[in-house]
Protein backbone atom coordinates (compact mmCIF):
# COMPACT_ATOMS: atom_id res chain seq x y z
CA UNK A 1 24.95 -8.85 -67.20
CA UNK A 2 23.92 -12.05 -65.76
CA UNK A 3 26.99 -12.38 -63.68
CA UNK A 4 26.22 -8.87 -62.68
CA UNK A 5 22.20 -10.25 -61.24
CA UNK A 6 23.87 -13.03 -59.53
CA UNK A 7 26.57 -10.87 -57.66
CA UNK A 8 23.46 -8.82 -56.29
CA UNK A 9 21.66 -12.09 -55.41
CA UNK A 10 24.51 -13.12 -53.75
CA UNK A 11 25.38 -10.21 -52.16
CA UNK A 12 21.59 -9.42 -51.07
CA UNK A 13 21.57 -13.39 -49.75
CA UNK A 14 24.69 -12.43 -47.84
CA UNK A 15 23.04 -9.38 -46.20
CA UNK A 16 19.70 -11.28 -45.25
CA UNK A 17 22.05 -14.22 -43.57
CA UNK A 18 23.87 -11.28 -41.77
CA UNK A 19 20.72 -9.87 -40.76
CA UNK A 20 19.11 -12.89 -39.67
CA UNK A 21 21.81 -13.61 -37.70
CA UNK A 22 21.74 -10.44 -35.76
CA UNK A 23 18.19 -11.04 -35.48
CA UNK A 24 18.86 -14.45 -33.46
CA UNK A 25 21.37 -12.85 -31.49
CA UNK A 26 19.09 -10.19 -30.39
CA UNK A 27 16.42 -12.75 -29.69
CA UNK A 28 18.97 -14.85 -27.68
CA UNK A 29 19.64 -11.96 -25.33
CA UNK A 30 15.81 -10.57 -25.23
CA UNK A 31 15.57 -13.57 -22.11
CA UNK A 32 18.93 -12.82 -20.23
CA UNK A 33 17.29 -8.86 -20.52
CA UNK A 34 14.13 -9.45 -19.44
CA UNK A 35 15.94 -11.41 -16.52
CA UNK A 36 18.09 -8.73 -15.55
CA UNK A 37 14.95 -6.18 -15.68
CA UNK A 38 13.05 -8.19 -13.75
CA UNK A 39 15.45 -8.97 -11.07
CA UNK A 40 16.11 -5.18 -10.83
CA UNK A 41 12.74 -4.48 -10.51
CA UNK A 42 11.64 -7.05 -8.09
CA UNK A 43 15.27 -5.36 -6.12
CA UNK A 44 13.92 -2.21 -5.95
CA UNK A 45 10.48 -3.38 -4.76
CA UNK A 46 12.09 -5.25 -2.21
CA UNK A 47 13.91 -2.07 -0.98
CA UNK A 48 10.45 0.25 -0.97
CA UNK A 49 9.16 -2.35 0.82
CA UNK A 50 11.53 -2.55 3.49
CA UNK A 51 11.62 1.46 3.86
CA UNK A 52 8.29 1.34 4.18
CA UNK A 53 8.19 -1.03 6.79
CA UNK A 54 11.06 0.72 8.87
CA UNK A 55 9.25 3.93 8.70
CA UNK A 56 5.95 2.23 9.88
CA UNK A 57 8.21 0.29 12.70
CA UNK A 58 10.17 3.69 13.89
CA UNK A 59 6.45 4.97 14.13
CA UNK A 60 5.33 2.63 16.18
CA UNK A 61 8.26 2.80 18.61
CA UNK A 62 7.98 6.68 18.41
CA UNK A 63 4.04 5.76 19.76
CA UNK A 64 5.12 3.53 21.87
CA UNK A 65 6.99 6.46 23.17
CA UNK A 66 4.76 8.82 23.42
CA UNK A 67 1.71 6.75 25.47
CA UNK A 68 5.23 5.78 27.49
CA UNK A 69 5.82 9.78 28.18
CA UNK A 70 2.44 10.56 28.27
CA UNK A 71 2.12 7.75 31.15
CA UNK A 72 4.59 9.06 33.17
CA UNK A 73 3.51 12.59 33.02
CA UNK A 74 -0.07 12.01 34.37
CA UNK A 75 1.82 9.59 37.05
CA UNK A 76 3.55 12.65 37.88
CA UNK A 77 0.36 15.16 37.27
CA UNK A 78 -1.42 12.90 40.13
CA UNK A 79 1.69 12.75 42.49
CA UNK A 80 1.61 16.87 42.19
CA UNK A 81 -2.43 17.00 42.92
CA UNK A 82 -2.14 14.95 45.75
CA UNK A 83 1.01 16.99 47.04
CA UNK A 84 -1.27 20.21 46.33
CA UNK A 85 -3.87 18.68 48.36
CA UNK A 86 -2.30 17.64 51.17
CA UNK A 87 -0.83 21.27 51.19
CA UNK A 88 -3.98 23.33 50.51
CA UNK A 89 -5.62 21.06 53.42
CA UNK A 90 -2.93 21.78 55.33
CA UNK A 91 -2.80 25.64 54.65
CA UNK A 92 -6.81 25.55 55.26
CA UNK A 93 -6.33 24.56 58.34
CA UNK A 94 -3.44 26.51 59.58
CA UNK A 95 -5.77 29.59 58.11
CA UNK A 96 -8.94 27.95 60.26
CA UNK A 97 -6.50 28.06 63.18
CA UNK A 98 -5.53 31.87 62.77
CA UNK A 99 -8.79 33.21 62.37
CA UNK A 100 -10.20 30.89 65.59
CA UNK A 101 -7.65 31.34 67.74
CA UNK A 102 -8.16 35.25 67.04
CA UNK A 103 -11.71 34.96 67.38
């Protein structure tokens, strides 16, 4: 029976060395883990970020744009009012000329 105490011993020795064991391998890999975790995450940041700034730079340019647009179309507004004008004085005094030189 005593041979029979010192198998389990032995046995339950053998199976807290195996466990230990697994334990320090797990704890050997916990850093190269975390590593890899953080890298990803700090990858992925990096990548919002960078979206984020293109969108906010295509914005920009698309404002840019638009005041560039918008620039050119009250250029062109004012060329068309002073065409208008110079035709509506023009037509005023073609009209003037009808009715005085009826009158």
């Amino acid at each position: 029976m005593d041979e029979k105490r010192i198998q389990q011993v032995l046995e339950i020795e053998k199976r807290a060395q195996e466990i230990r064991a697994e334990a320090l391998r797990e704890a050997q890999q916990l850093p190269v883990q975390a590593e890899r975790e953080s890298q990803a995450l700090i990858e992925k940041a990096r990548n919002a970020a960078q979206e984020e700034a293109r969108l906010v730079i295509a914005k920009a340019r698309e404002s840019e744009q638009t005041a560039r647009l918008l620039a050119m179309a009250e250029e062109k507004n004012r060329q068309i009012e002073a065409l208008a004008m110079g035709n509506f004085e023009r037509a005023v005094g073609y009209v003037l000329k009808q009715v005085i030189g009826r009158g």
